[in-house]
Protein backbone atom coordinates (compact mmCIF):
# COMPACT_ATOMS: atom_id res chain seq x y z
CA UNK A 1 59.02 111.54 -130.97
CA UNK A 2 59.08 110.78 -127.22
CA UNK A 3 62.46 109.70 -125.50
CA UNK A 4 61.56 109.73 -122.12
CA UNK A 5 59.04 109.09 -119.72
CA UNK A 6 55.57 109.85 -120.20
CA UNK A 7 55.01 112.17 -116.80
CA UNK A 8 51.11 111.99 -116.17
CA UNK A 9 50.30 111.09 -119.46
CA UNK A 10 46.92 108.61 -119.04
CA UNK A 11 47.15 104.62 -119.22
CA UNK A 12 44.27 104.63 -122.43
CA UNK A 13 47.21 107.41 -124.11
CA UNK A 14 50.33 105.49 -122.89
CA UNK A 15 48.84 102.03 -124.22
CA UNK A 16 47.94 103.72 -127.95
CA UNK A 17 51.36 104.73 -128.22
CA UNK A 18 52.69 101.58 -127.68
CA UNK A 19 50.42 99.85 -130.24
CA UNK A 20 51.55 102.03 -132.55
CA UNK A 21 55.50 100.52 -132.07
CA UNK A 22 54.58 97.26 -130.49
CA UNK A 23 52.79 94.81 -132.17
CA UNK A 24 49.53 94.90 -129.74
CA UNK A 25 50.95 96.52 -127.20
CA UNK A 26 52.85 94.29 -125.28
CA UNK A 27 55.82 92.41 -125.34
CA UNK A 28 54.59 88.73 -124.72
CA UNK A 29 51.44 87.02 -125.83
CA UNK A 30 49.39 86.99 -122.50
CA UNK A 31 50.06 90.26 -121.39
CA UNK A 32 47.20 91.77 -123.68
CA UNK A 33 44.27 90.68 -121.28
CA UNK A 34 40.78 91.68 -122.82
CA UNK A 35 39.07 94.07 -120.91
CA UNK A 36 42.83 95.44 -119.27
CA UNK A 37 44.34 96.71 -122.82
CA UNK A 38 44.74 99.95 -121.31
CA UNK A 39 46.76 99.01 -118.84
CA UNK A 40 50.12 100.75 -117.79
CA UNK A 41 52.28 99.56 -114.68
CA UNK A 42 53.97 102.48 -113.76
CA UNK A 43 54.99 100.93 -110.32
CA UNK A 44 55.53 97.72 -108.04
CA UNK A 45 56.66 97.17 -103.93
CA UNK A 46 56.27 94.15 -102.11
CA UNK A 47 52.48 92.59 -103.02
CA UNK A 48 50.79 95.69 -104.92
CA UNK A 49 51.26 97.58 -107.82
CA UNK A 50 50.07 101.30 -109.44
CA UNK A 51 49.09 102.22 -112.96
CA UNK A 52 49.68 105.36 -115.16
CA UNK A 53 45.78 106.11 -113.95
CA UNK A 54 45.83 106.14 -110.43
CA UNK A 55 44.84 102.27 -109.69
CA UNK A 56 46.53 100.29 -107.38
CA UNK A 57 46.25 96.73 -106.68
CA UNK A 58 47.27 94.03 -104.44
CA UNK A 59 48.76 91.57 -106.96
CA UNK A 60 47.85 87.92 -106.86
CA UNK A 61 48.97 87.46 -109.88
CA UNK A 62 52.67 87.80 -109.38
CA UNK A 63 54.04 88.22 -112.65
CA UNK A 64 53.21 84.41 -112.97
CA UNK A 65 55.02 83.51 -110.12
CA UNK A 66 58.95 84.73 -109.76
CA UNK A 67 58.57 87.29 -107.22
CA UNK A 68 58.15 84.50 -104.24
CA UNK A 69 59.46 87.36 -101.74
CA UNK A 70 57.31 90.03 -103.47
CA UNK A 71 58.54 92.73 -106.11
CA UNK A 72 61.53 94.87 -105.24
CA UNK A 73 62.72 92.89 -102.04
CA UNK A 74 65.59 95.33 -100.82
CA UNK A 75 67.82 92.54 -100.60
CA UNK A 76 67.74 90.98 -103.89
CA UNK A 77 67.63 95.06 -105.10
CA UNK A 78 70.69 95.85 -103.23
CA UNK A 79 72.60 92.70 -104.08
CA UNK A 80 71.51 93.52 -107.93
CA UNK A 81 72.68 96.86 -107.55
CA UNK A 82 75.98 96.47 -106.24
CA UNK A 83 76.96 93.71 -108.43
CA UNK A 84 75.95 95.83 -110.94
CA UNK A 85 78.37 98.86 -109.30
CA UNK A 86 81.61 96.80 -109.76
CA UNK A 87 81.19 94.34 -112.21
CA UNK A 88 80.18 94.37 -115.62
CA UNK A 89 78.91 91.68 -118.34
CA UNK A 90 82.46 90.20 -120.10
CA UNK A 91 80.69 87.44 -121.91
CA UNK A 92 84.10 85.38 -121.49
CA UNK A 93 85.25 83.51 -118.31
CA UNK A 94 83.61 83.05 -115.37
CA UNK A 95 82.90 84.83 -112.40
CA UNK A 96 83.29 84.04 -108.48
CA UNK A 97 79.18 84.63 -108.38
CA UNK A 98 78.06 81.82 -111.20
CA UNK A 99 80.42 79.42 -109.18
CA UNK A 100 78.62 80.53 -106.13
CA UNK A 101 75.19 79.89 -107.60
CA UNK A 102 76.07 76.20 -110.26
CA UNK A 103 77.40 74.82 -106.40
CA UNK A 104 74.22 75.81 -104.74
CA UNK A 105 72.17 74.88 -106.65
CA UNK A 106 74.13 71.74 -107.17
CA UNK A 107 73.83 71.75 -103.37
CA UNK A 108 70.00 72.34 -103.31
CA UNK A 109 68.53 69.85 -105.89
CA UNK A 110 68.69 66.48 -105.87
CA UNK A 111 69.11 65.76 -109.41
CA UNK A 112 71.94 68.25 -110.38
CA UNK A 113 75.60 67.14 -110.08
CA UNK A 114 76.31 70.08 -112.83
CA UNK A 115 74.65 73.00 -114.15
CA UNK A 116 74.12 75.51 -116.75
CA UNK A 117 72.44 79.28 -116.09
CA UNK A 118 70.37 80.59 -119.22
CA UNK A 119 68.45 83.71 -119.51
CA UNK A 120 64.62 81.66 -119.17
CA UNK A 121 62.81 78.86 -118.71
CA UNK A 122 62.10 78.14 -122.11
CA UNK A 123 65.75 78.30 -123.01
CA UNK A 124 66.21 76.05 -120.48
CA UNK A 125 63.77 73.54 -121.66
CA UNK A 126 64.82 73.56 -125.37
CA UNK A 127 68.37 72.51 -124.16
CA UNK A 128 67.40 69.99 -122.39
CA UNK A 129 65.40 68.08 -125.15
CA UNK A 130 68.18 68.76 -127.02
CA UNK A 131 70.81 67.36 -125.34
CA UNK A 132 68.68 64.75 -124.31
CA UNK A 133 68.19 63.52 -128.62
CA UNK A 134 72.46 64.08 -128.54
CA UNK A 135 72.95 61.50 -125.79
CA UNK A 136 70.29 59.11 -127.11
CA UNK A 137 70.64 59.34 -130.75
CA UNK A 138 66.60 59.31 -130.64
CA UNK A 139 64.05 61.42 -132.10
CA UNK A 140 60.47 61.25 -130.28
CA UNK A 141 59.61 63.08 -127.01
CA UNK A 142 57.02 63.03 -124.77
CA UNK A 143 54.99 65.79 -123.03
CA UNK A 144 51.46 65.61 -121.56
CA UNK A 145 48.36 67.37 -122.54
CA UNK A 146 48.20 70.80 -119.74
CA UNK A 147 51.94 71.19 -119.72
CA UNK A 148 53.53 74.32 -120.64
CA UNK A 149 57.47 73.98 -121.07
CA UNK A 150 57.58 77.29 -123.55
CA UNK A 151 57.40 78.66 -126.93
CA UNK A 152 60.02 76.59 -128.65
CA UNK A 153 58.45 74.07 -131.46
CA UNK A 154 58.88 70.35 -129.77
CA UNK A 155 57.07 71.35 -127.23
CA UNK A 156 54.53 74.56 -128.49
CA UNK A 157 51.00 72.43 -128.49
CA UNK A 158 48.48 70.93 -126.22
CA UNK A 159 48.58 73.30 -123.32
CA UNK A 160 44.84 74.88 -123.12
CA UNK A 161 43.33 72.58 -125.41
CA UNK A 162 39.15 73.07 -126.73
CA UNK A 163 37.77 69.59 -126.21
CA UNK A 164 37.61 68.64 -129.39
CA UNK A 165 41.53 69.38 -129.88
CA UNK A 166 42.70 66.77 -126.76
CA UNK A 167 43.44 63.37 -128.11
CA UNK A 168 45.33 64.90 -130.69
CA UNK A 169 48.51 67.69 -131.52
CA UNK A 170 46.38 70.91 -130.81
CA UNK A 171 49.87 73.37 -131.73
CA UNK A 172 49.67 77.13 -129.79
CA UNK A 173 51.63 78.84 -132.69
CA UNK A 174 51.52 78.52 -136.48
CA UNK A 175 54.70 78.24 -138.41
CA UNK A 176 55.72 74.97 -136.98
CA UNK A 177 56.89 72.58 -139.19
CA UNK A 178 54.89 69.61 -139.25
CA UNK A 179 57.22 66.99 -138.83
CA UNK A 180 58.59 68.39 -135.65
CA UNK A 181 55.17 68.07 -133.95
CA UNK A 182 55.35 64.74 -135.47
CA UNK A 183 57.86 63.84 -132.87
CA UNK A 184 56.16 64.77 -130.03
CA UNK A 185 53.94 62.46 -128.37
CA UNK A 186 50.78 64.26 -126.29
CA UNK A 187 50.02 61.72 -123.13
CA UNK A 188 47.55 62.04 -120.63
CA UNK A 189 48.63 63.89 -117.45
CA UNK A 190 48.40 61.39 -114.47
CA UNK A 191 47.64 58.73 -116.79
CA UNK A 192 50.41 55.94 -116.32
CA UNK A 193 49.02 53.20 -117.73
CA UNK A 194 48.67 55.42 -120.83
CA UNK A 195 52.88 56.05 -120.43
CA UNK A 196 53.53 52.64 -119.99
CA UNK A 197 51.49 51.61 -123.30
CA UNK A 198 53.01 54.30 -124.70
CA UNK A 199 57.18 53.13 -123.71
CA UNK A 200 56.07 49.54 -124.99
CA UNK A 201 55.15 50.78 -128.01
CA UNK A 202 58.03 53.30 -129.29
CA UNK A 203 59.96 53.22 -126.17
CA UNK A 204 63.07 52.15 -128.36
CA UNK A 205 62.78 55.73 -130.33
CA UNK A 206 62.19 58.05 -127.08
CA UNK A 207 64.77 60.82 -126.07
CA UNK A 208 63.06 62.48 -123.25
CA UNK A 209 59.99 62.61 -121.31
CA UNK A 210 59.51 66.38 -120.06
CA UNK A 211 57.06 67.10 -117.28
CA UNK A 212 55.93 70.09 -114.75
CA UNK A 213 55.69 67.72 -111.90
CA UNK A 214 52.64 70.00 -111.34
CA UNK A 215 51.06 71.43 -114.40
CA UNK A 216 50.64 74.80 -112.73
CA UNK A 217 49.41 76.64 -116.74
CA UNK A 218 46.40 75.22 -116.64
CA UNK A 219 46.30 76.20 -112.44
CA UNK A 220 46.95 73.56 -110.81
CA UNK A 221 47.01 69.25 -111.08
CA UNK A 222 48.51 67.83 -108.32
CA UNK A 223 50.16 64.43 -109.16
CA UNK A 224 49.28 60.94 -108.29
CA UNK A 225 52.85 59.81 -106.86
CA UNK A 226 52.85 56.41 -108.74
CA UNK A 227 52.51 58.90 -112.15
CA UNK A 228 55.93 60.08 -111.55
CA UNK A 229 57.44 56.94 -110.05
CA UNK A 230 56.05 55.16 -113.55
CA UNK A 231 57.79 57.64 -115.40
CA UNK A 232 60.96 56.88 -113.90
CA UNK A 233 60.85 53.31 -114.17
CA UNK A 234 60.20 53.45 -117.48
CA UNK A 235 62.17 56.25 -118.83
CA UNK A 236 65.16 54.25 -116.92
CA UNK A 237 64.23 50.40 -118.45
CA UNK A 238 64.11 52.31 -121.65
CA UNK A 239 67.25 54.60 -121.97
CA UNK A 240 65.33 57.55 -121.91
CA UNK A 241 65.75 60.73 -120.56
CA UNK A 242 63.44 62.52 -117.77
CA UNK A 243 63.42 65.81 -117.40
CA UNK A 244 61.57 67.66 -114.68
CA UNK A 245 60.73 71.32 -115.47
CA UNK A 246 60.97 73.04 -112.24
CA UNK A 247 60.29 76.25 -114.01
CA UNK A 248 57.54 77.59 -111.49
CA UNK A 249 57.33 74.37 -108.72
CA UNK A 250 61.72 74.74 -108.31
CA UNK A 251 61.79 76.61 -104.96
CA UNK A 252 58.21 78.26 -105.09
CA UNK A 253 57.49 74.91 -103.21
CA UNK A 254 59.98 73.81 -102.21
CA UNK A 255 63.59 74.72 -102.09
CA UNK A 256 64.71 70.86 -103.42
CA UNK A 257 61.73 71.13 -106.02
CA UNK A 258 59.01 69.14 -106.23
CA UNK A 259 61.47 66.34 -106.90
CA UNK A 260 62.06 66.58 -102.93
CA UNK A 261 58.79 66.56 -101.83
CA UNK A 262 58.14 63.37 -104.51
CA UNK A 263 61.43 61.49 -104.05
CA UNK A 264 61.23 61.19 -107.75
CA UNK A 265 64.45 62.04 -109.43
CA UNK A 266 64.79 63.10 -113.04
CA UNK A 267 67.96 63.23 -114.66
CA UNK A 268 67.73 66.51 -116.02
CA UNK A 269 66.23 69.78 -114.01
CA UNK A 270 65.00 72.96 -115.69
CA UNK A 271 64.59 76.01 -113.13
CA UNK A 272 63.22 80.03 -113.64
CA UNK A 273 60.95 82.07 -112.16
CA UNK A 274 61.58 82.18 -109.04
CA UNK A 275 64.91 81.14 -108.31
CA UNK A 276 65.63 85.02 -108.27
CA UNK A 277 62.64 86.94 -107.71
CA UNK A 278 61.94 88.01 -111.43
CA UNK A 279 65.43 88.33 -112.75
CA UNK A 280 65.14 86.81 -115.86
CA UNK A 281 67.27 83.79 -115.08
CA UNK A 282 66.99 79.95 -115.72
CA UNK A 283 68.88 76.73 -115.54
CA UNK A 284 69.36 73.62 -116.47
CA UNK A 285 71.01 70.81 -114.45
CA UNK A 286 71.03 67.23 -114.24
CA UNK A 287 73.33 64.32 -114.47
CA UNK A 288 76.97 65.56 -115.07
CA UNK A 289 77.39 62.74 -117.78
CA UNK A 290 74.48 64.83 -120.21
CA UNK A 291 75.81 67.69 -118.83
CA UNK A 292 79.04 67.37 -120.35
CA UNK A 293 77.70 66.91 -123.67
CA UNK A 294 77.29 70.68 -124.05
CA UNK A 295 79.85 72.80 -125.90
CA UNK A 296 80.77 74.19 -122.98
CA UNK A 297 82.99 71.32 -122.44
CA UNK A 298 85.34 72.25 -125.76
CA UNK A 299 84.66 69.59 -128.14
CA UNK A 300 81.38 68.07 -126.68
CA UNK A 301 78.96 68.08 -129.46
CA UNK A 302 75.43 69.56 -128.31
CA UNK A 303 75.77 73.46 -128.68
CA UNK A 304 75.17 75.53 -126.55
CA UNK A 305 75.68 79.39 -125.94
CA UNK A 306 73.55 82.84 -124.50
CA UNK A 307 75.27 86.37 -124.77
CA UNK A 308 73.47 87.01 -121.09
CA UNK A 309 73.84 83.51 -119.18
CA UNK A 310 75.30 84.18 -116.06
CA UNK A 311 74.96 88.29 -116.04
CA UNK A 312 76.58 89.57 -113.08
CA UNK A 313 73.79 90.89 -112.10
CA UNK A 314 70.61 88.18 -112.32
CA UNK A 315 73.53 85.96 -110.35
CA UNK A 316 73.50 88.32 -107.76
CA UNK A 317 69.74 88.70 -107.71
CA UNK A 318 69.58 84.71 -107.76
CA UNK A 319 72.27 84.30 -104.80
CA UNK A 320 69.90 86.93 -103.06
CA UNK A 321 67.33 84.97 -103.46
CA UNK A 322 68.62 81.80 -102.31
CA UNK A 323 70.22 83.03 -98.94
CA UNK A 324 66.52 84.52 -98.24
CA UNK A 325 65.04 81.28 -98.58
CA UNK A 326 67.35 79.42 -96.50
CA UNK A 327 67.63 81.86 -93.56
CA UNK A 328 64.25 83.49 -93.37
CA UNK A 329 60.58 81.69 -92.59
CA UNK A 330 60.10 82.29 -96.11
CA UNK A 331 57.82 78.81 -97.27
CA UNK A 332 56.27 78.90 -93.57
CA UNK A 333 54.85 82.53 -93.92
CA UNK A 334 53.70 81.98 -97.53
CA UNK A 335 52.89 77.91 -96.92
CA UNK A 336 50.30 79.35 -93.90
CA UNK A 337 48.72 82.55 -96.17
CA UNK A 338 47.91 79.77 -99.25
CA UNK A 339 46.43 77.47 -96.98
CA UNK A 340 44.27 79.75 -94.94
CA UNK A 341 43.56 81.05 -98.48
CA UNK A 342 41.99 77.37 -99.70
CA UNK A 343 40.40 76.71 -96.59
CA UNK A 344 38.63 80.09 -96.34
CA UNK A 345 37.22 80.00 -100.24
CA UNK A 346 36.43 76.69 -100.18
CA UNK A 347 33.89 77.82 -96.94
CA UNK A 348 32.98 80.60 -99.03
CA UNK A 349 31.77 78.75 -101.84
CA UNK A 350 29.99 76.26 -100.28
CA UNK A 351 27.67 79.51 -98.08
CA UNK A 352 27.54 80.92 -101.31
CA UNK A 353 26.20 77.77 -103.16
CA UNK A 354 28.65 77.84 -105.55
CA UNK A 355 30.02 74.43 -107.25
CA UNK A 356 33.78 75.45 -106.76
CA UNK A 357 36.82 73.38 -106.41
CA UNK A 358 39.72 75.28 -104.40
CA UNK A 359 42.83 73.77 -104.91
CA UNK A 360 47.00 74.30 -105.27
CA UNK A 361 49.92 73.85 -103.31
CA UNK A 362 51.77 76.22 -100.65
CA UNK A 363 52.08 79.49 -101.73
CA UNK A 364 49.49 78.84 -104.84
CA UNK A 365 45.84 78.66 -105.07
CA UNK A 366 43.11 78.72 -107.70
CA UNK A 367 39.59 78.03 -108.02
CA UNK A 368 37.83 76.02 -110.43
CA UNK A 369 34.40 76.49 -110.85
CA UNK A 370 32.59 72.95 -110.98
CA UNK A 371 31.31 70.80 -108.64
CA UNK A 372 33.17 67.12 -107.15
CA UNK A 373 36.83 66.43 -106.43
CA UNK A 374 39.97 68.55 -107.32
CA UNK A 375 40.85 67.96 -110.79
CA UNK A 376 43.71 65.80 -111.18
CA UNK A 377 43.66 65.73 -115.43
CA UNK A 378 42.98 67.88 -118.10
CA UNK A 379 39.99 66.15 -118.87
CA UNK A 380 38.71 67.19 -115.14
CA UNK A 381 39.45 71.15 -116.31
CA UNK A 382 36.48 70.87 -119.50
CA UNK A 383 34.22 70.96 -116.53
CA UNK A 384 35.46 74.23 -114.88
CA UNK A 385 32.91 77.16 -115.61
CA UNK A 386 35.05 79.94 -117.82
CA UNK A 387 32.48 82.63 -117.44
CA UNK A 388 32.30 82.22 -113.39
CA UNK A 389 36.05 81.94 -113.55
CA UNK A 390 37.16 84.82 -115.36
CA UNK A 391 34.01 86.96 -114.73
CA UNK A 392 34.95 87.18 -110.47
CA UNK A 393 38.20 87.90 -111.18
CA UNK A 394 36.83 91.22 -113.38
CA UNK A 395 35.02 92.31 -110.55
CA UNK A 396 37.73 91.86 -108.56
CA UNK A 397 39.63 94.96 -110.02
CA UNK A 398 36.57 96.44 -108.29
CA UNK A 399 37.80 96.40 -105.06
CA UNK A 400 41.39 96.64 -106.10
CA UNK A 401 42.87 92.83 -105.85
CA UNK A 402 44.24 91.93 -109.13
CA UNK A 403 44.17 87.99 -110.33
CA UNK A 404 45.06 87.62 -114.02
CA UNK A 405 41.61 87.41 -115.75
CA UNK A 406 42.38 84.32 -118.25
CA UNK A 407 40.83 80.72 -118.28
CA UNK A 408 42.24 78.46 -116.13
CA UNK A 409 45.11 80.54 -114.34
CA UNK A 410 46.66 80.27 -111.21
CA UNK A 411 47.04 82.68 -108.32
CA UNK A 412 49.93 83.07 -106.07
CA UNK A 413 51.30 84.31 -102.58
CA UNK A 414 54.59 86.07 -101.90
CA UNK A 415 56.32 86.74 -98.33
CA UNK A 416 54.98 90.63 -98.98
CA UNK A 417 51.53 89.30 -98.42
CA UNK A 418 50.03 89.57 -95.15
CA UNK A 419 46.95 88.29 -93.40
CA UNK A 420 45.15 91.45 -93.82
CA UNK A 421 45.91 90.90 -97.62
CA UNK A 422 44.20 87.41 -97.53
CA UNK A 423 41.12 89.19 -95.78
CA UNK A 424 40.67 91.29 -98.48
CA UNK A 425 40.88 88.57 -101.17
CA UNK A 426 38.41 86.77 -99.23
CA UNK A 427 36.01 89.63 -98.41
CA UNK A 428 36.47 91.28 -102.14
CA UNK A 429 35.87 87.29 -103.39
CA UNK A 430 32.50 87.16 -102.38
CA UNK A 431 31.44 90.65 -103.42
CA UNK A 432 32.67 89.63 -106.71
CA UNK A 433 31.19 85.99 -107.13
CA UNK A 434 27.95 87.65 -105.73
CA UNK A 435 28.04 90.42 -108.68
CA UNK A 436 28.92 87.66 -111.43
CA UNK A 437 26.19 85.88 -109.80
CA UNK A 438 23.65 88.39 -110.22
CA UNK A 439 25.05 89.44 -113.88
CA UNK A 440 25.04 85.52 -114.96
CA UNK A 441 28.33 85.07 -115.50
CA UNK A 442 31.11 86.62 -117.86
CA UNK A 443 29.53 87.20 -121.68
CA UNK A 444 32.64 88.29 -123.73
CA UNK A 445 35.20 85.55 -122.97
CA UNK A 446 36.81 86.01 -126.30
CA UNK A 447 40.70 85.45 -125.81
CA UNK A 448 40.31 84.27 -122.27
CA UNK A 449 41.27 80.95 -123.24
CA UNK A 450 45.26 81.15 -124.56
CA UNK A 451 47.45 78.87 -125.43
CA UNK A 452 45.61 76.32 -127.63
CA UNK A 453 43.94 76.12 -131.03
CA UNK A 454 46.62 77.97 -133.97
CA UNK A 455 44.54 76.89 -137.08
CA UNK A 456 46.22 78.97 -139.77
């Protein structure tokens, strides 16, 4: 039996012994990508990455998004590693660095007066739309078809939906009990006349509406800005609860959220990702009246607890983070890269013929393949061409760029990148659509569409 590291042992070798201990190989549901089951990272810096066979890649992927200043910034590295020289996890008190980060980020986003660190986004999310039934005494919430908010039940359906599943509950995992889907309520994204039918109807018996301001899982739908000013007028003339989940928009795009570019503001905040470059960290904050409702506050009645929330150091890597944002060009540099990224595929695809749609926000881009507008709804996405979509990015590991090659995901750019980086993408782009061109498209897109459809 091994114990240690593998040496030179081969990617196809290191991947069969992990099957053999881990159910498929990897240690979350998307990381098996078909065609890339072999695949062993044995290495990351700033915007690339190596494998156990040789490979490396500049990484547009990002890990889904955290590492906004690119993987192993030296700063966030040495913060994390001298936190970690002099002070251990107690898992009782407090330290000087979570007071540091709950009044920064207090500081930072509009809608939190207090806050709470957890170890992820979903975590995050789940504690808010439970806190959010303890203040309200109410039982339905509401999410919108496209959204992504986790793997916990309320909210585990209706992400990447087959056409025939929108319209109704289209759960991503089995073993949810049915009466727990039962009280969620699947709404149109960008569709407020659909929310405001929907508050007239049962808005007596709604706890929460959650929402990624911009449902960045199924790439990327910007929002109308009347959509989220309707659901804050009606959450508020109902008693409800709105919770914006920051996860991935919280400081990629903005270092307020999206809820400072909008004006919008919920009363509850979820944040992840990138609020410290891949330490697995989240948060939720809000309004310090549903704040306090947390056991935190002895005798408040919505529990809460996490063995790891507020680990010496993830707070470092977080307050790392932070002071990098605020003092260095960081949104500028990675702002100017994703658009000179849109603009230049968009003029791609249109010399190439191509029906594409290039669209995102800042440091984010993706490109639908399908001809008119950008897609503001999930109904838009049925239109985007799967095999064009996932088949480029393939042939992109050709010429050693790396975008993750699964239906309808997005792409991202961290302050590592550089403009010769972006002239790669854009010169190894069109070799690739030209090659899917000429092949006719992706044929095997089996399990290139996640996150929709558990029938069993």
């Amino acid at each position: 039996m091994s114990s240690g590291p593998a040496g030179n042992e081969s990617g196809a070798r290191l991947a069969e012994r992990a099957r053999q201990v881990v159910p498929g190989g990897v240690n979350s549901g998307q990381r098996s990508v078909p065609g890339l089951t072999d695949l062993v990272v044995t290495g990351t810096h700033g915007a690339r990455f190596r494998t156990a066979d040789g490979r490396e890649y500049t990484d547009f992927h990002s890990a889904f998004g955290p590492p906004l200043l690119g993987h192993n910034d030296p700063d966030v590295a040495r913060a994390t590693a001298e936190a970690g020289a002099t002070l251990g996890h107690m898992g009782v008190g407090v330290t000087e660095g979570e007071v540091l980060l709950a009044e920064q980020l207090a500081e930072l986003i509009p809608s939190i007066e207090k806050v709470l660190l957890t170890s992820t986004g979903s975590e995050a999310t789940f504690h808010a739309l439970r806190v959010s039934r303890a203040a309200t005494g109410r039982r339905l919430v509401v999410k919108f078809q496209g959204c992504y908010h986790g793997w916990h039940d309320a909210v585990s359906l209706n992400v990447i939906s087959e056409p025939s599943k929108v319209g109704g509950h289209d759960p991503i995992s089995t073993g949810i009990l049915p009466e727990v889907l039962e009280a969620t309520l699947v709404l149109p994204f960008n569709d407020s006349e659909a929310v405001r039918r929907t508050f007239a109807e049962h808005g007596s018996d709604i706890a929460a509406v959650i929402v990624e301001p911009v449902p960045h899982n199924v790439g990327a739908l910007l929002p109308y800005q009347e959509f989220l000013t309707t659901l804050r007028e009606e959450t508020t003339k109902a008693g409800s609860v709105l919770i914006f989940d920051e996860v991935i928009t919280g400081f990629r795009h903005s270092i307020g959220g999206w809820q400072q570019i909008s004006g919008v503001t919920p009363d509850l905040t979820t944040l992840g990702k990138a609020i410290a470059n891949g330490a697995p960290v989240g948060a939720i904050g809000g309004r310090a009246d549903l704040m306090d409702l947390f056991s935190t506050r002895p005798g408040a009645p919505a529990f809460f607890a996490g063995t790891y929330n507020g680990h010496p150091s993830v707070v470092a890597a977080a307050l790392a983070t932070l002071r990098k944002l605020r003092e260095e060009p960081v949104h500028d540099h990675v702002f100017r890269l994703g658009d000179r990224v849109r603009t230049e595929l968009t003029g791609l695809y249109e010399r190439l013929g191509v029906p594409a749609v290039v669209t995102g926000y800042g440091s984010v881009f993706v490109s639908y393949f399908m001809p008119g507008e950008a897609p503001r709804t999930y109904a838009d996405l049925l239109n985007n061409d799967a095999s064009m979509f996932v088949g480029y990015r393939r042939k992109l590991l050709d010429h050693g760029l790396f975008e993750l090659p699964l239906n309808l995901k997005r792409s991202h750019i961290s302050y590592a990148h550089t403009d010769a980086d972006v002239d790669r993408l854009i010169e190894g782009t069109e070799a690739a659509v030209r090659a899917v061109l000429a092949d006719g498209g992706a044929r095997d897109l089996e399990n290139t569409s996640t996150m929709g459809g558990a029938t069993r």
